[in-house]
N, C-alpha and C. Protein backbone atom coordinates (compact mmCIF):
# COMPACT_ATOMS: atom_id res chain seq x y z
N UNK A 1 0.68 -5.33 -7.89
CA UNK A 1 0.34 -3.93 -7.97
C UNK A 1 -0.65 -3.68 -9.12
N UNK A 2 -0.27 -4.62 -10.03
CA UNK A 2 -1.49 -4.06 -11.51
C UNK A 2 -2.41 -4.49 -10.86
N UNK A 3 -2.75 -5.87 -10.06
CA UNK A 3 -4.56 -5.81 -9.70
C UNK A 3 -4.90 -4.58 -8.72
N UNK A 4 -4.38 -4.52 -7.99
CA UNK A 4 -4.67 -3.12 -6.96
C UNK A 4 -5.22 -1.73 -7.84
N UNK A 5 -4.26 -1.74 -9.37
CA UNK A 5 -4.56 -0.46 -10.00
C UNK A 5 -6.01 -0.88 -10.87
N UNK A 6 -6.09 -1.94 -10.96
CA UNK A 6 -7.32 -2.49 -11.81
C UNK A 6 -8.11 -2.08 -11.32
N UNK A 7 -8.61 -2.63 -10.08
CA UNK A 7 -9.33 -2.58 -9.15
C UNK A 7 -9.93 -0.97 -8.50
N UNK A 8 -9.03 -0.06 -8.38
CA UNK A 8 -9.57 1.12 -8.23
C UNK A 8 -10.10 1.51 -9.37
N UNK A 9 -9.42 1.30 -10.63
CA UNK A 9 -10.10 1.83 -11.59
C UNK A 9 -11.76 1.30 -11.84
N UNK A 10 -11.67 0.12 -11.43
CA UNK A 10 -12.89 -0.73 -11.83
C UNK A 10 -14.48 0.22 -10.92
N UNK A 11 -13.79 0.34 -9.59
CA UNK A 11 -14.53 0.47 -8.40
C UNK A 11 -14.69 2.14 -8.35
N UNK A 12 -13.77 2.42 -9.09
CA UNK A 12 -13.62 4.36 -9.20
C UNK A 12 -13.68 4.69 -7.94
N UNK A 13 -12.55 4.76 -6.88
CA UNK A 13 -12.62 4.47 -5.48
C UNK A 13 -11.86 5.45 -5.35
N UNK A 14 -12.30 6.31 -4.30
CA UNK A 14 -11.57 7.71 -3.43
C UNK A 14 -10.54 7.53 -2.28
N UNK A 15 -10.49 6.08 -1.80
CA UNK A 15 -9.40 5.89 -0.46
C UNK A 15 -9.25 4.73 -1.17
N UNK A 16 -7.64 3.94 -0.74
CA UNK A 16 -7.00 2.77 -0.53
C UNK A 16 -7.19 2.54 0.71
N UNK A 17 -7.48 1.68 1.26
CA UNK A 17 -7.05 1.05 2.77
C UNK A 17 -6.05 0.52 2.29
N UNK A 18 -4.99 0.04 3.26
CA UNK A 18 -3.69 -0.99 3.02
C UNK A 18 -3.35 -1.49 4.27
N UNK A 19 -2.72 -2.51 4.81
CA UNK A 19 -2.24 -2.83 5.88
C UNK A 19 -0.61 -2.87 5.79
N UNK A 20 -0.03 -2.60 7.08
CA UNK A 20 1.66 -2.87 6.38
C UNK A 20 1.87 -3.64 7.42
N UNK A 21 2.95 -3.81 7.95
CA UNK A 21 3.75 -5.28 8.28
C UNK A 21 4.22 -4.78 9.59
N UNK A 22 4.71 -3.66 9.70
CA UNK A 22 5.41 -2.92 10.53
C UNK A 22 6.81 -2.99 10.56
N UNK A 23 7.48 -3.43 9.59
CA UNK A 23 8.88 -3.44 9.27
C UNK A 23 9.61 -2.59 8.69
N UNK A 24 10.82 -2.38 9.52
CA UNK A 24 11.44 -1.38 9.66
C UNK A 24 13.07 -1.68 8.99
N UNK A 25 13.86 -0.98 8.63
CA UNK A 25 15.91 -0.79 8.16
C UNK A 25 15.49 -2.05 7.25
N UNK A 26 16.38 -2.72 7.66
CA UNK A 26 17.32 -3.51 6.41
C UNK A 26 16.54 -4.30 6.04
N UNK A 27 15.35 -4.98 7.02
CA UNK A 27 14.44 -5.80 6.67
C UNK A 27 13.45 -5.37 5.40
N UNK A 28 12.89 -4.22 5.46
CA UNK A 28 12.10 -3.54 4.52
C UNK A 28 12.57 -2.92 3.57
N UNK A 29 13.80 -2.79 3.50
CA UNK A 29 14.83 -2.50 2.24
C UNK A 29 15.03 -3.77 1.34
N UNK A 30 15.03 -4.78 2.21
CA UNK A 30 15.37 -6.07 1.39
C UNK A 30 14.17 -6.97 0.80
N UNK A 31 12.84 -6.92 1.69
CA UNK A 31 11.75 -7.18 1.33
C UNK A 31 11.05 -6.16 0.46
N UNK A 32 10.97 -5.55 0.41
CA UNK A 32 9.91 -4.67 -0.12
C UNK A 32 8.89 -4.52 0.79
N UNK A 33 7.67 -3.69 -0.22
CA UNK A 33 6.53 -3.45 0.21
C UNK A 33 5.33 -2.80 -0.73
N UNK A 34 4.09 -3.43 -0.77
CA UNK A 34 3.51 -3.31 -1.71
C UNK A 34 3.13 -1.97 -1.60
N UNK A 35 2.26 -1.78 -0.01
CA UNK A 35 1.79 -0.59 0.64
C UNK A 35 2.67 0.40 0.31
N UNK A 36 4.15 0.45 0.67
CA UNK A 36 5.26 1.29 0.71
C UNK A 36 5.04 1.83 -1.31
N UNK A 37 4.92 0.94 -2.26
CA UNK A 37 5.17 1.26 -3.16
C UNK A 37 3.80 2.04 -3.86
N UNK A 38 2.86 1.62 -3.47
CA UNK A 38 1.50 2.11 -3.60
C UNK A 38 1.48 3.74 -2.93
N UNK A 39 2.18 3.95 -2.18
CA UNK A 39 2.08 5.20 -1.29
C UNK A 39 2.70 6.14 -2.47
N UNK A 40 3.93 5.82 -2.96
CA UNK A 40 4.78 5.90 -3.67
C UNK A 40 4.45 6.49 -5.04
N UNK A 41 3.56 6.08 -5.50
CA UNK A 41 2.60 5.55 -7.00
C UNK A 41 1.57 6.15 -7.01
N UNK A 42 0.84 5.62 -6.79
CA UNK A 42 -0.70 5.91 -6.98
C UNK A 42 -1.09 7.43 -6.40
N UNK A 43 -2.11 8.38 -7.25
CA UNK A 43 -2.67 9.23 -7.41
C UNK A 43 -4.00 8.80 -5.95
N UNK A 44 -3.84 8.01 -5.58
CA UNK A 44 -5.36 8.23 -4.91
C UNK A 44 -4.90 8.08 -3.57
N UNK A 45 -5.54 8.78 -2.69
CA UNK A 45 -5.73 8.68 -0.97
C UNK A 45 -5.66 7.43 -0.74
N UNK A 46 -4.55 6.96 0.03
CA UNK A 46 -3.99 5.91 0.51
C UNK A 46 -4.10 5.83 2.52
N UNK A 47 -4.50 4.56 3.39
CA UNK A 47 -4.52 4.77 4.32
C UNK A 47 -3.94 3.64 5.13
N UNK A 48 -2.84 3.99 5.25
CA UNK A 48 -1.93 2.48 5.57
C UNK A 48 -2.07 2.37 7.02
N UNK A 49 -2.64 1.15 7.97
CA UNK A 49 -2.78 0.50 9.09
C UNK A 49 -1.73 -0.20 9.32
N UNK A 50 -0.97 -0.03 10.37
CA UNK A 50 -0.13 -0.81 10.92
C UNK A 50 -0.62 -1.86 11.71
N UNK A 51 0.46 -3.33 12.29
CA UNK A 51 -0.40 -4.18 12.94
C UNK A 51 -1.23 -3.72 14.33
N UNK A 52 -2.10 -4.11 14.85
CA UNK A 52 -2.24 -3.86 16.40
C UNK A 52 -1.42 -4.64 17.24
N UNK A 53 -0.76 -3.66 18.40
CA UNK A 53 0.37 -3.56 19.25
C UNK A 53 0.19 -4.70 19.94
């Protein structure tokens, strides 16, 4: 997560792209998620892509 925050700062960037996993209950409770925590966090327009179907 600190390079992600580096990185906008560096780039002074108006959107995140992110990709997520598509995981859902107990699985993503127990894994985490970077995207999930970035959504969470960060001050800047975030645009999370799920996989293609």
């Amino acid at each position: 997560m600190e390079t992600i925050i580096r990185a906008i700062s560096l780039v002074r960037a108006d959107l995140l792209v992110m990709g997520t996993h598509g995981r859902s209950g107990l699985l993503k409770t127990l894994i985490g998620s970077v995207t999930e925590e970035a959504l969470r966090t960060l001050s800047i327009d975030i645009l999370a892509v799920p996989p293609r179907a």
